[in-house]
PDB file of N, CA and C in Angstrom:
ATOM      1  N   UNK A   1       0.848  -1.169   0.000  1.00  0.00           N
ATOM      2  CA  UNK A   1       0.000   0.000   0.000  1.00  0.00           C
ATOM      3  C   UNK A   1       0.901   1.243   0.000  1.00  0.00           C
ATOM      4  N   UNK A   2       1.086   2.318  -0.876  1.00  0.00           N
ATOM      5  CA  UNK A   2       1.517   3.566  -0.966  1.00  0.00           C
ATOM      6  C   UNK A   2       0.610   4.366   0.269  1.00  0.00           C
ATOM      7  N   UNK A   3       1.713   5.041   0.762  1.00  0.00           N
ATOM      8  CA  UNK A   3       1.029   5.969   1.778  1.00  0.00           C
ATOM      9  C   UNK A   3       1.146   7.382   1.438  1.00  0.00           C
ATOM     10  N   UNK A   4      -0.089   8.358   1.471  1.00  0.00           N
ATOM     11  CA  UNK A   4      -0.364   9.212   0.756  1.00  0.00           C
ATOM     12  C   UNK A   4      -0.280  10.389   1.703  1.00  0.00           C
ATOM     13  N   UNK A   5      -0.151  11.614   1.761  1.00  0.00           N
ATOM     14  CA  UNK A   5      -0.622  12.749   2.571  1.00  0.00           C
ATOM     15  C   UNK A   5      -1.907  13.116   2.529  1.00  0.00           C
ATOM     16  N   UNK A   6      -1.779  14.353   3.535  1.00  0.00           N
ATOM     17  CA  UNK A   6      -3.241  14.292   3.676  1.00  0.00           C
ATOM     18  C   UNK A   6      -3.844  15.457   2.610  1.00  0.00           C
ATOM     19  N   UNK A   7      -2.508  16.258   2.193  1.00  0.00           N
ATOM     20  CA  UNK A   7      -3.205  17.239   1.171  1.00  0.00           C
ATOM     21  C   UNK A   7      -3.709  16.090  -0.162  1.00  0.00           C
ATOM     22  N   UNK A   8      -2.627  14.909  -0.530  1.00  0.00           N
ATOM     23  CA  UNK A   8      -3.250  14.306  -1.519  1.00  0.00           C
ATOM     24  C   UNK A   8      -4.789  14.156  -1.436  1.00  0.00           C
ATOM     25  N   UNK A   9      -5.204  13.621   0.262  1.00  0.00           N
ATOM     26  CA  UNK A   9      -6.465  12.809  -0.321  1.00  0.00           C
ATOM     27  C   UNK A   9      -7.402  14.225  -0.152  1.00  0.00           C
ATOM     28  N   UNK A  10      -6.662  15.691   0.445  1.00  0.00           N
ATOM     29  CA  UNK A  10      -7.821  17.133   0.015  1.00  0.00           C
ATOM     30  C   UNK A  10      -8.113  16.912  -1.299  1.00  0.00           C
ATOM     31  N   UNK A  11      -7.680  16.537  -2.266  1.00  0.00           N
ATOM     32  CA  UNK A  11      -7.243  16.928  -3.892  1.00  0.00           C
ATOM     33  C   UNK A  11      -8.756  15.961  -4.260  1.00  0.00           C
ATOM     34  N   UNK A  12      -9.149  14.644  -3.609  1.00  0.00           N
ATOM     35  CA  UNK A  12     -10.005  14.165  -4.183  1.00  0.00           C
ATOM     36  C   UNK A  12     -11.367  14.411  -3.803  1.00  0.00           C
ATOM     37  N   UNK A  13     -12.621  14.879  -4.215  1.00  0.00           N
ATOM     38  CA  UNK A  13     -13.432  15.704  -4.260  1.00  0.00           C
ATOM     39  C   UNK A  13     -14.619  14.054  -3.955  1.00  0.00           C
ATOM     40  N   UNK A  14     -15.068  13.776  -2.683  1.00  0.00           N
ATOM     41  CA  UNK A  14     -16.116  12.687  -2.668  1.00  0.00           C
ATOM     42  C   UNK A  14     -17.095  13.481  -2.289  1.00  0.00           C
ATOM     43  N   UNK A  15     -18.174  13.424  -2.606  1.00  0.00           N
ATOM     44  CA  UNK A  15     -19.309  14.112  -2.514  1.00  0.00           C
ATOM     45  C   UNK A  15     -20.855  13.433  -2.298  1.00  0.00           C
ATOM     46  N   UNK A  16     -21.866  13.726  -1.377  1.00  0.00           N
ATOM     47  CA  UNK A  16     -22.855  12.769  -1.431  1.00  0.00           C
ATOM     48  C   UNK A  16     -23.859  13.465  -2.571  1.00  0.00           C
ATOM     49  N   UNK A  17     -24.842  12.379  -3.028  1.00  0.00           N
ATOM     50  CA  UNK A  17     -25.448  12.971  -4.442  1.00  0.00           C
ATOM     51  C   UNK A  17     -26.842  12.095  -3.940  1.00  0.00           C
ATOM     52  N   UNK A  18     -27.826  12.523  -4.519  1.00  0.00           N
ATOM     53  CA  UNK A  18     -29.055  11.548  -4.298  1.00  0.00           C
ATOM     54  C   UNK A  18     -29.405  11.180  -6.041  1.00  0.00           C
ATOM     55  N   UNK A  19     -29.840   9.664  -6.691  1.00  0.00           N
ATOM     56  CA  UNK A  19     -29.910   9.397  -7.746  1.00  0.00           C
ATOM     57  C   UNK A  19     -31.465   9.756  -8.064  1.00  0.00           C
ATOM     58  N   UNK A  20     -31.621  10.273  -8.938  1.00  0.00           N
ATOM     59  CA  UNK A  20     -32.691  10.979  -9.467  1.00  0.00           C
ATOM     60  C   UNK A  20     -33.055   9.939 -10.580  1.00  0.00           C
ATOM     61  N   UNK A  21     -32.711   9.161 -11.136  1.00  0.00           N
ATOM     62  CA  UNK A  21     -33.069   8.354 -12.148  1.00  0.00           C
ATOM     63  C   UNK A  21     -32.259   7.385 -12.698  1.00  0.00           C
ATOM     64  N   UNK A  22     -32.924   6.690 -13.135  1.00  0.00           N
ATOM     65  CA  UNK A  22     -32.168   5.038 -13.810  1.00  0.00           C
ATOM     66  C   UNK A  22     -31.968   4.540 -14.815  1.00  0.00           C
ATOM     67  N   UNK A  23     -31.362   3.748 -15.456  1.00  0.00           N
ATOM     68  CA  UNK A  23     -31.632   3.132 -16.976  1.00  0.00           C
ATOM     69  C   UNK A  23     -31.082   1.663 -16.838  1.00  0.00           C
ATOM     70  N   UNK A  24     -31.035   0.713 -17.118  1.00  0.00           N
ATOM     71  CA  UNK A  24     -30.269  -0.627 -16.971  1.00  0.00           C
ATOM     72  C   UNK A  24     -29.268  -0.297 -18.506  1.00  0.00           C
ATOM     73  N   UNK A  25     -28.075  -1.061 -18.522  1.00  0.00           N
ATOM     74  CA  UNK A  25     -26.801  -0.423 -19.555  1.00  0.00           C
ATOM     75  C   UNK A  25     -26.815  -2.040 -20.277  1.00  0.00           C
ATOM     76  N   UNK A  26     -27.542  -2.737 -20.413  1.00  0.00           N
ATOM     77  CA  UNK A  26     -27.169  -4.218 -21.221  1.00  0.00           C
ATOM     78  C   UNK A  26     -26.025  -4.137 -22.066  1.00  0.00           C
ATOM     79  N   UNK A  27     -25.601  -3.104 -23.111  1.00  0.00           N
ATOM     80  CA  UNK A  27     -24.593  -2.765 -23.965  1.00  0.00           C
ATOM     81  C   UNK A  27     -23.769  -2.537 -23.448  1.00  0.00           C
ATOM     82  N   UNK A  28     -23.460  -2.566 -21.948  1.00  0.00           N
ATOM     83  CA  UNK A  28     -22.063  -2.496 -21.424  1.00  0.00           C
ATOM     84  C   UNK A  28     -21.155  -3.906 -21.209  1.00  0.00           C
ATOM     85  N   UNK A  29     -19.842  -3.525 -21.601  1.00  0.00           N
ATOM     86  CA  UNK A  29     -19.101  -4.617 -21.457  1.00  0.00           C
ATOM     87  C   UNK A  29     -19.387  -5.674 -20.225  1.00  0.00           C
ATOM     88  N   UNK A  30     -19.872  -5.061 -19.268  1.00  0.00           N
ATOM     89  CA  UNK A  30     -20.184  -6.109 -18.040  1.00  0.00           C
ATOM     90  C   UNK A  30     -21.370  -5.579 -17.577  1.00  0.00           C
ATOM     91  N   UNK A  31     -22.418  -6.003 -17.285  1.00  0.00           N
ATOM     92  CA  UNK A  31     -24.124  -5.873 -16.252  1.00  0.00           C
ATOM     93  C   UNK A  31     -23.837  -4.342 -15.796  1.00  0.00           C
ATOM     94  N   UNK A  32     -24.534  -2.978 -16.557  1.00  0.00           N
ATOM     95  CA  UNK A  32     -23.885  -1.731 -15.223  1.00  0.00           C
ATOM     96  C   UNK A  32     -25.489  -1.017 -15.771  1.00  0.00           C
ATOM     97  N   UNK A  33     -25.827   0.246 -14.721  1.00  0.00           N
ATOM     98  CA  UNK A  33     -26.787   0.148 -14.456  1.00  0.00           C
ATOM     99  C   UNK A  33     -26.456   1.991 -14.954  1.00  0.00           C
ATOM    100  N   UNK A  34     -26.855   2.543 -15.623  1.00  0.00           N
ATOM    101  CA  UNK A  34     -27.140   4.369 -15.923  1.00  0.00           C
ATOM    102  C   UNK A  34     -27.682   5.379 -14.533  1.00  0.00           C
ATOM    103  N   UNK A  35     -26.668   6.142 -13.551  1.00  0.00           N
ATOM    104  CA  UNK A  35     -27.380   6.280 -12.748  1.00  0.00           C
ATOM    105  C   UNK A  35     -27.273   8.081 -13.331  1.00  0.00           C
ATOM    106  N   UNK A  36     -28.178   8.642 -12.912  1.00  0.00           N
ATOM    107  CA  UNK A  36     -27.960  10.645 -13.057  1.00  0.00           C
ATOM    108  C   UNK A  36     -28.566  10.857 -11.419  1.00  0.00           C
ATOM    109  N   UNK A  37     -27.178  11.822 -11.193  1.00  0.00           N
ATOM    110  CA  UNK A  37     -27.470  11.831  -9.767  1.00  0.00           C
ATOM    111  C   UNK A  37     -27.388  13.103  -9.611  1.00  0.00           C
ATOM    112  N   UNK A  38     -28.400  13.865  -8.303  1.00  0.00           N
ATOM    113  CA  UNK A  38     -28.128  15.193  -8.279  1.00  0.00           C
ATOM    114  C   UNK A  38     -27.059  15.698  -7.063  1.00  0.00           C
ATOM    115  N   UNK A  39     -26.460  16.524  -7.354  1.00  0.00           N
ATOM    116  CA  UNK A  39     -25.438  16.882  -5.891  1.00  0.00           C
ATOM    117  C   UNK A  39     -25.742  18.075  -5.511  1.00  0.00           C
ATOM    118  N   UNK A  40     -26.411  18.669  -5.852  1.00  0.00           N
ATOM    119  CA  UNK A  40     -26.658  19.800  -5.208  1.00  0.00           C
ATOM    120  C   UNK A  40     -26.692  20.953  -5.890  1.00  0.00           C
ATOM    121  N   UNK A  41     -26.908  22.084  -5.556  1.00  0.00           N
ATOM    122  CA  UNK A  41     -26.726  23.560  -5.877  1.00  0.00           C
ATOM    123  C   UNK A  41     -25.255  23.838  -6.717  1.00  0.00           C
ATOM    124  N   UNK A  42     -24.060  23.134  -6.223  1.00  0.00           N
ATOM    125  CA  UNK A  42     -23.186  24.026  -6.740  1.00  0.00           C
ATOM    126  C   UNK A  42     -22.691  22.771  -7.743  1.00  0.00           C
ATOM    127  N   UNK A  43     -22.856  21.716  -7.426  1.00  0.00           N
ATOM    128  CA  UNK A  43     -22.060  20.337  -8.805  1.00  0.00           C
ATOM    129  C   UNK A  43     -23.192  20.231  -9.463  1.00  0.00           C
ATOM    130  N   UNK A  44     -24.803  20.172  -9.179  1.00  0.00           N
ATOM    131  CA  UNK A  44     -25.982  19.939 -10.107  1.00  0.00           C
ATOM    132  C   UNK A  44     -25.752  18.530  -9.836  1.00  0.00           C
ATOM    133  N   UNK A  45     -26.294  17.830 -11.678  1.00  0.00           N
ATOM    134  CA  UNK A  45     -26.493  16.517 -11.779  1.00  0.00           C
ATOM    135  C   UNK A  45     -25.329  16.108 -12.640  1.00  0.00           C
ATOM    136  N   UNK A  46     -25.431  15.121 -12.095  1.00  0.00           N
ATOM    137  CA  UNK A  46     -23.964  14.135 -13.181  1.00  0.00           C
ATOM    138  C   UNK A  46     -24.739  12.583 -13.391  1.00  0.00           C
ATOM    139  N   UNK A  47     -24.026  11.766 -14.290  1.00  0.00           N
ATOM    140  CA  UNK A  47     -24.033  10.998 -15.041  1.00  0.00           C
ATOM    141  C   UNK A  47     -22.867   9.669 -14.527  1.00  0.00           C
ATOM    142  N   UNK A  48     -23.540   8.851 -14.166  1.00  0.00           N
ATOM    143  CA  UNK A  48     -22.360   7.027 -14.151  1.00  0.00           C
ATOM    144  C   UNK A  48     -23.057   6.339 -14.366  1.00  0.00           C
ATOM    145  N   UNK A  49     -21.978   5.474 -14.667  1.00  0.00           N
ATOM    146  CA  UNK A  49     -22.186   3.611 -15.365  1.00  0.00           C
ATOM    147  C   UNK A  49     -21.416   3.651 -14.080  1.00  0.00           C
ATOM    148  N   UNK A  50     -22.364   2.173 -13.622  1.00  0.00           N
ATOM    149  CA  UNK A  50     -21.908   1.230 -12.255  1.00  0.00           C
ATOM    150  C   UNK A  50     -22.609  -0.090 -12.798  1.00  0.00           C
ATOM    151  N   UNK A  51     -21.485  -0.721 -12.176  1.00  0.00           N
ATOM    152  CA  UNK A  51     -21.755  -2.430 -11.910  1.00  0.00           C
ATOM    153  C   UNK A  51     -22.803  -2.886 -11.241  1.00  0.00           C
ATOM    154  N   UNK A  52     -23.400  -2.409 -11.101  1.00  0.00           N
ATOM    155  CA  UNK A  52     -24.455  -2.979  -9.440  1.00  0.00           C
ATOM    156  C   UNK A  52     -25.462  -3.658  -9.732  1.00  0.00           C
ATOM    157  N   UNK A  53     -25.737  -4.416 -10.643  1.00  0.00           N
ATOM    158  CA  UNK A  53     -26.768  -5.568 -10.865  1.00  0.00           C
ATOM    159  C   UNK A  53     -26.670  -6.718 -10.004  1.00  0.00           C
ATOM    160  N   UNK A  54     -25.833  -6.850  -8.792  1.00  0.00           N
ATOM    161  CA  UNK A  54     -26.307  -8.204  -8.241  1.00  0.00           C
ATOM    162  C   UNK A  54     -26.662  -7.809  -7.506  1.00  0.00           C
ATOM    163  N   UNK A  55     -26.501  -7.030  -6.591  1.00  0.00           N
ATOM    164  CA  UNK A  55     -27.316  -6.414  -5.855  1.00  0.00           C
ATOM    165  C   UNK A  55     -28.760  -5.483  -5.485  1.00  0.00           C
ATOM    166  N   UNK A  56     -28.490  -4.324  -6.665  1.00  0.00           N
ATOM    167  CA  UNK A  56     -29.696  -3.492  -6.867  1.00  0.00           C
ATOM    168  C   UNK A  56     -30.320  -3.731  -8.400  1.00  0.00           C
ATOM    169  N   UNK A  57     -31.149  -3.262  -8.456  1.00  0.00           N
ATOM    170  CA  UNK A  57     -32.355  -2.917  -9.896  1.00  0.00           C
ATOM    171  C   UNK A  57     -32.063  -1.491 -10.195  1.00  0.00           C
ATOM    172  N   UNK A  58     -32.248  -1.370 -11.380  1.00  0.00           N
ATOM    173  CA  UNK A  58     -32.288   0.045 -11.428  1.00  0.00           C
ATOM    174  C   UNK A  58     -33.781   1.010 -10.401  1.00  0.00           C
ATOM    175  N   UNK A  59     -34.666   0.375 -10.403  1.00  0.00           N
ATOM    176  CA  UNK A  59     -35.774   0.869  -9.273  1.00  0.00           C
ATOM    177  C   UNK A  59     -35.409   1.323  -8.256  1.00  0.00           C
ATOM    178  N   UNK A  60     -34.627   0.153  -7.556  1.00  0.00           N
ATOM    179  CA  UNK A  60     -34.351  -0.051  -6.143  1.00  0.00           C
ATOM    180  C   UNK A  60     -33.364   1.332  -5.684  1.00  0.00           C
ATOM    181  N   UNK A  61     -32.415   1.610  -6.953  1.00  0.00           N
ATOM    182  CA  UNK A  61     -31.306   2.929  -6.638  1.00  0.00           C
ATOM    183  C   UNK A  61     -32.391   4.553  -6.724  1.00  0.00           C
ATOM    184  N   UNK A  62     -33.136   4.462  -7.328  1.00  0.00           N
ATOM    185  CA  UNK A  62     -33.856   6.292  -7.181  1.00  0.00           C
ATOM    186  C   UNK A  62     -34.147   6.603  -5.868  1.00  0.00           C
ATOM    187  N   UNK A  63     -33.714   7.587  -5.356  1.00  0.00           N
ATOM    188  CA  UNK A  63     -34.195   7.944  -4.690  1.00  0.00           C
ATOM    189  C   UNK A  63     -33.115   7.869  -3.466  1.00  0.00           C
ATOM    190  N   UNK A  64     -32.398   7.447  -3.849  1.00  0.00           N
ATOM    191  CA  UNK A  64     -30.757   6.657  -2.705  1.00  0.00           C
ATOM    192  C   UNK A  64     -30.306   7.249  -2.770  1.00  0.00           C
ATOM    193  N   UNK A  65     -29.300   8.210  -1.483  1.00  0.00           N
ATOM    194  CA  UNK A  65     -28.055   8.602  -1.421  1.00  0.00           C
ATOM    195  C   UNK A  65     -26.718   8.087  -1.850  1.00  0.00           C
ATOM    196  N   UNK A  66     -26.054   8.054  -2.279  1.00  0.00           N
ATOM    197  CA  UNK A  66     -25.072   7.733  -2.597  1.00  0.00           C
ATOM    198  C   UNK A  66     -23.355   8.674  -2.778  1.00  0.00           C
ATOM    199  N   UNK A  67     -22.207   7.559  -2.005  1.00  0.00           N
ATOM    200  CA  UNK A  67     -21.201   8.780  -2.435  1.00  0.00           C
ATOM    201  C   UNK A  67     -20.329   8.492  -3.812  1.00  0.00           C
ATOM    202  N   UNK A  68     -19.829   9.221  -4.106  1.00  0.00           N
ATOM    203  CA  UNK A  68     -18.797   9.283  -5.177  1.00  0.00           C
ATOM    204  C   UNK A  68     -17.853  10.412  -5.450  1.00  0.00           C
ATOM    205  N   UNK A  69     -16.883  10.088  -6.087  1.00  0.00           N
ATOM    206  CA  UNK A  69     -16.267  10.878  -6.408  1.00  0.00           C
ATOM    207  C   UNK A  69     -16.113  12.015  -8.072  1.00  0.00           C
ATOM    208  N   UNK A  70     -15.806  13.177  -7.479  1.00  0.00           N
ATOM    209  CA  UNK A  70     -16.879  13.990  -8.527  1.00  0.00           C
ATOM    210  C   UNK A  70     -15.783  14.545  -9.068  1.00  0.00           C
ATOM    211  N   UNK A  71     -14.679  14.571  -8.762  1.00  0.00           N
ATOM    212  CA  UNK A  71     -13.263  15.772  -9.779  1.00  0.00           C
ATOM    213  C   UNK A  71     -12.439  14.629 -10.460  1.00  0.00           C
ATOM    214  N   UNK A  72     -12.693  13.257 -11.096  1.00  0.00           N
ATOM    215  CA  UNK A  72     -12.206  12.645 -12.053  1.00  0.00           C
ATOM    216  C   UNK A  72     -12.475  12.869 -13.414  1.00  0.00           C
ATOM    217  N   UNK A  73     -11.927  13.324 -14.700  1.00  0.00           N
ATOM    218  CA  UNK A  73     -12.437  13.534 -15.749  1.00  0.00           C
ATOM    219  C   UNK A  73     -13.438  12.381 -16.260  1.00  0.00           C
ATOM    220  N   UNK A  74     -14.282  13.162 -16.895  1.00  0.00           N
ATOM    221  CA  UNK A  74     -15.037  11.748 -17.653  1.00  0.00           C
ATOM    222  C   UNK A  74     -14.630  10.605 -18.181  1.00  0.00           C
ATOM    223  N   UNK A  75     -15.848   9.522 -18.651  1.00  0.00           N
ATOM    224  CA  UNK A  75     -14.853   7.960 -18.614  1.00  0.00           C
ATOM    225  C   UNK A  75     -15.704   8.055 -19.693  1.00  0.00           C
ATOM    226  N   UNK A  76     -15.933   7.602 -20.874  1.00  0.00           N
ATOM    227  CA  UNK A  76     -16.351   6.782 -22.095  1.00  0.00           C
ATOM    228  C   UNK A  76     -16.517   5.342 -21.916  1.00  0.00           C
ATOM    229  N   UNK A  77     -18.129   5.091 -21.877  1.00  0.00           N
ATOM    230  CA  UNK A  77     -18.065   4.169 -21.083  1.00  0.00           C
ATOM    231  C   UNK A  77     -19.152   3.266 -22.668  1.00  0.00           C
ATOM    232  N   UNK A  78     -18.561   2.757 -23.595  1.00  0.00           N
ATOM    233  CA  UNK A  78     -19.416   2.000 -24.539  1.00  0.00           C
ATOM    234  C   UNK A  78     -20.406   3.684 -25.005  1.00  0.00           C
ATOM    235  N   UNK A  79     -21.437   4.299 -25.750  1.00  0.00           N
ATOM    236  CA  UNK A  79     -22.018   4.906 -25.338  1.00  0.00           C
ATOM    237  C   UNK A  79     -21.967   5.915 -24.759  1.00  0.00           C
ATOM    238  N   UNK A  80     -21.676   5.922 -23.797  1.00  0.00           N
ATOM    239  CA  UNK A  80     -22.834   6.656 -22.598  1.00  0.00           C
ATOM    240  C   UNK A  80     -21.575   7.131 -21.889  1.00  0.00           C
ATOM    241  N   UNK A  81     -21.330   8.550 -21.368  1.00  0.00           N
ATOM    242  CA  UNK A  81     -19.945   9.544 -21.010  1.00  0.00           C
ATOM    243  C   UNK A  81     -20.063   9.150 -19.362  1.00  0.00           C
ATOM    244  N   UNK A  82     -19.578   8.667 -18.552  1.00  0.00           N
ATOM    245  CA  UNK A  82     -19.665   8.887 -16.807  1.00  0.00           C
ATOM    246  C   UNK A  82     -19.093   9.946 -16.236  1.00  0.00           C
ATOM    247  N   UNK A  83     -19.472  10.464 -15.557  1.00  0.00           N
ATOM    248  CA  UNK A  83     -18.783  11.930 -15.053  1.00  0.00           C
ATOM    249  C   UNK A  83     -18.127  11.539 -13.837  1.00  0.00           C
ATOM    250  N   UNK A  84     -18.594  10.876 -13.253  1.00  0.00           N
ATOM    251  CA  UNK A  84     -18.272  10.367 -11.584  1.00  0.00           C
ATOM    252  C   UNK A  84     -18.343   8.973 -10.995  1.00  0.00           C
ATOM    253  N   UNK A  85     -17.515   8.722 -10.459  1.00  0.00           N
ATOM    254  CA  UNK A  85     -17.061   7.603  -9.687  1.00  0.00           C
ATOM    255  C   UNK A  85     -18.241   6.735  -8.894  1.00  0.00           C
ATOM    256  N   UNK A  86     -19.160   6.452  -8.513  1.00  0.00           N
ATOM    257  CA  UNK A  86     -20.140   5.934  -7.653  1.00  0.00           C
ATOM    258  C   UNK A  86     -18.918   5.162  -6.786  1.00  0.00           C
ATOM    259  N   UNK A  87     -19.021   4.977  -5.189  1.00  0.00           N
ATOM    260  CA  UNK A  87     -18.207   4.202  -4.789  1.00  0.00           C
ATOM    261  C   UNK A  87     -18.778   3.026  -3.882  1.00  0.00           C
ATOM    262  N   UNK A  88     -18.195   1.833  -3.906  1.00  0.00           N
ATOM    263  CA  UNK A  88     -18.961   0.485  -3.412  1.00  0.00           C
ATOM    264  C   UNK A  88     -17.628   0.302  -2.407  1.00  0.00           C
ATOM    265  N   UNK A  89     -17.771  -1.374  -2.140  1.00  0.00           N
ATOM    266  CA  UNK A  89     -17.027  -2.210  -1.114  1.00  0.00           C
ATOM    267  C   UNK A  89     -17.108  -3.437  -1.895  1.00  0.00           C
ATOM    268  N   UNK A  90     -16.194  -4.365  -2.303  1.00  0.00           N
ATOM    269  CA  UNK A  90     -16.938  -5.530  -2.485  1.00  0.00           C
ATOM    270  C   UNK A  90     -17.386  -6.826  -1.810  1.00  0.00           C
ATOM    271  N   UNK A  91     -18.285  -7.723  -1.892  1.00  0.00           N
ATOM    272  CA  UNK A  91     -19.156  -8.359  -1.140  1.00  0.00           C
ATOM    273  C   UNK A  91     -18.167  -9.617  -1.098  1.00  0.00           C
ATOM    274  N   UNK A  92     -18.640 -10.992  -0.731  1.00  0.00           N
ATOM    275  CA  UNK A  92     -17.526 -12.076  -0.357  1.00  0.00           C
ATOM    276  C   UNK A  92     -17.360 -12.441  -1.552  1.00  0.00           C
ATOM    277  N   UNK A  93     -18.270 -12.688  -2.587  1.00  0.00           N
ATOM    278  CA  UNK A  93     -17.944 -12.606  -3.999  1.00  0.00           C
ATOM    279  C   UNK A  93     -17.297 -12.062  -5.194  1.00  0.00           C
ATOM    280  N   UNK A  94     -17.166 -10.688  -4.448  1.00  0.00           N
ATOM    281  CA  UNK A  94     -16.531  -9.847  -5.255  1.00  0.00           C
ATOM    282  C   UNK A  94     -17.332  -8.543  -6.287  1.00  0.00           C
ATOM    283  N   UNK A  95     -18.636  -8.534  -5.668  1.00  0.00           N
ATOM    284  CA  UNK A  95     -19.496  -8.028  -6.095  1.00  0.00           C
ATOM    285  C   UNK A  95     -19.860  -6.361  -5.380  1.00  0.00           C
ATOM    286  N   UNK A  96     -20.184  -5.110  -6.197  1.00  0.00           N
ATOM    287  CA  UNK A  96     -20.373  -4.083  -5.302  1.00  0.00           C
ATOM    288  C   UNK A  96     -21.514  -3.533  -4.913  1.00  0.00           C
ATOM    289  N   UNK A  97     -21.162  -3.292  -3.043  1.00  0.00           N
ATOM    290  CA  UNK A  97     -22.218  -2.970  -2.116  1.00  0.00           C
ATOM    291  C   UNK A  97     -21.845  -1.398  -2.284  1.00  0.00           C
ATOM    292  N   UNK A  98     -22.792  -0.677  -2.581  1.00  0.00           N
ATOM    293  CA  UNK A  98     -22.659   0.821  -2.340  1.00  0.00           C
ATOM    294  C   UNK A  98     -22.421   1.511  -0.927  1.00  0.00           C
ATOM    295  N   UNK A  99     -21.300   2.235  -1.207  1.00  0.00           N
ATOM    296  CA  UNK A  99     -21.407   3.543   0.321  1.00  0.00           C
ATOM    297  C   UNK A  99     -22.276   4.209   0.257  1.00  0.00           C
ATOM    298  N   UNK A 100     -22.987   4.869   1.624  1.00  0.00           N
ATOM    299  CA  UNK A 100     -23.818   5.319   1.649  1.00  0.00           C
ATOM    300  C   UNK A 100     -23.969   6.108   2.724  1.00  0.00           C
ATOM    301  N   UNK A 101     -24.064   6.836   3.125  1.00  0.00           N
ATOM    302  CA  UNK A 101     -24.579   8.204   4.401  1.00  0.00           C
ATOM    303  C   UNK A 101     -25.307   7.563   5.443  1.00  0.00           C
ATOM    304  N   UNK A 102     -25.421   7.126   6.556  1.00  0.00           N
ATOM    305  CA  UNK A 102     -26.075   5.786   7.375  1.00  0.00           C
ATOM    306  C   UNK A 102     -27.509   6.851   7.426  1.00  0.00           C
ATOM    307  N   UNK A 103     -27.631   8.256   7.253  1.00  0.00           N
ATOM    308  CA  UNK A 103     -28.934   8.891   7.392  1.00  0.00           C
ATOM    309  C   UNK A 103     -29.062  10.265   6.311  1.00  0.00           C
ATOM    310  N   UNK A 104     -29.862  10.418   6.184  1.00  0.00           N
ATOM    311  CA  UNK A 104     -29.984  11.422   5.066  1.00  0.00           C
ATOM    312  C   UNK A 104     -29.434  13.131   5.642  1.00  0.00           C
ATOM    313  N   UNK A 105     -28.618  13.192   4.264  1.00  0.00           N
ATOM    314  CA  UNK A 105     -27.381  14.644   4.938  1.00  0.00           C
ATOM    315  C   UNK A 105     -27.867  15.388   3.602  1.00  0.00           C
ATOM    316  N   UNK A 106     -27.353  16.365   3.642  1.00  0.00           N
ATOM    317  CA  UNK A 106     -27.405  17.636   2.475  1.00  0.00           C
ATOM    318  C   UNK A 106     -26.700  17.084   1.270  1.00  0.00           C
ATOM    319  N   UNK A 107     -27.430  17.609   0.037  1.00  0.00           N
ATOM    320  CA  UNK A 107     -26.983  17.310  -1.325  1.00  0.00           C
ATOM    321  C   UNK A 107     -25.625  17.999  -1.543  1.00  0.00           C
ATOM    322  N   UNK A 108     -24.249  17.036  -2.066  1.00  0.00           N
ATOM    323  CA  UNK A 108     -23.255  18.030  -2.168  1.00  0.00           C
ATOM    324  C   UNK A 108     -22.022  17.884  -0.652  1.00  0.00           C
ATOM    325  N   UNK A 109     -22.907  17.554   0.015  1.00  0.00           N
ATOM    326  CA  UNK A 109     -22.015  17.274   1.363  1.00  0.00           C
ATOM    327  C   UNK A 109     -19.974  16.800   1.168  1.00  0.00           C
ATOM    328  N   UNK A 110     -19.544  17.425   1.290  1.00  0.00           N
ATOM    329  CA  UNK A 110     -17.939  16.668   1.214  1.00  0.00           C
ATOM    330  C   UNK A 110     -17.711  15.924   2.271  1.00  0.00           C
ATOM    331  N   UNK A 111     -16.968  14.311   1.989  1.00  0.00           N
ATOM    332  CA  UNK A 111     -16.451  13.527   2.615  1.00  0.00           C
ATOM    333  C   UNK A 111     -15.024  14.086   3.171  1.00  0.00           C
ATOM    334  N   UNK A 112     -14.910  14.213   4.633  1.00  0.00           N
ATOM    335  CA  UNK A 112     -13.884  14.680   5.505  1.00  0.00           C
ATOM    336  C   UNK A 112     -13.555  13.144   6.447  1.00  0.00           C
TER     337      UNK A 112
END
C-alpha cells in the first residue's frame, strides 16, 4: 500500500449525491446500471455507469443517497460519457455494495 498525505487525499473531491433516475446499460461490457445523480446547488447533476446488478435494480437505486467521487475527468463508457465515480465495497464474492450516508445529509455534502 503507498502511503499518501493528507493534502493528496484534500485533492479528491467525494461528494454525497441523491440518484434521481435510472436506466439498466445491457450494452455495457459487463451488467452496469445508468445512474444521473443530483449533488446539489453548486455540482448539479452528473451521469455514471456502475456495476451494481447483483445487488440493486435500477428501481431499487432512485431515490438513494449515494457517495462518489466527482473531480475525475469523464470515462467513455461503450455509449454513454460517466462523469463520476459511484463508490462500493466488495461483497464475499466480489461483487459491489454501495457507500452510503447511514442517514440522510445535504446534497453536495464533502467527505472529511
Amino acid at each position: 500500500m503507498t502511503e499518501i498525505t493528507f493534502d493528496d487525499f484534500q485533492k479528491v473531491e467525494i461528494r454525497v449525491g441523491r440518484v434521481l433516475r435510472t436506466e439498466p446499460y445491457p450494452e455495457a461490457r459487463k451488467p452496469a446500471i445508468k445512474l444521473w445523480i443530483d449533488f446539489g446547488p453548486e455540482l448539479g447533476e452528473r451521469k455514471s455507469s456502475a456495476q451494481l446488478t447483483r445487488h440493486y435494480t435500477p428501481e431499487s437505486l432512485v431515490g438513494r443517497q449515494v457517495m462518489a467521487v466527482v473531480n475525475f475527468p469523464p470515462r467513455q463508457i461503450g455509449k454513454f460519457r460517466s462523469e463520476v465515480l459511484v463508490l462500493g465495497v466488495p461483497d464475499d464474492d466480489g461483487e459491489v455494495v454501495l457507500i452510503r450516508p447511514d442517514m440522510d445529509v445535504p446534497l453536495g455534502g464533502r467527505l472529511f
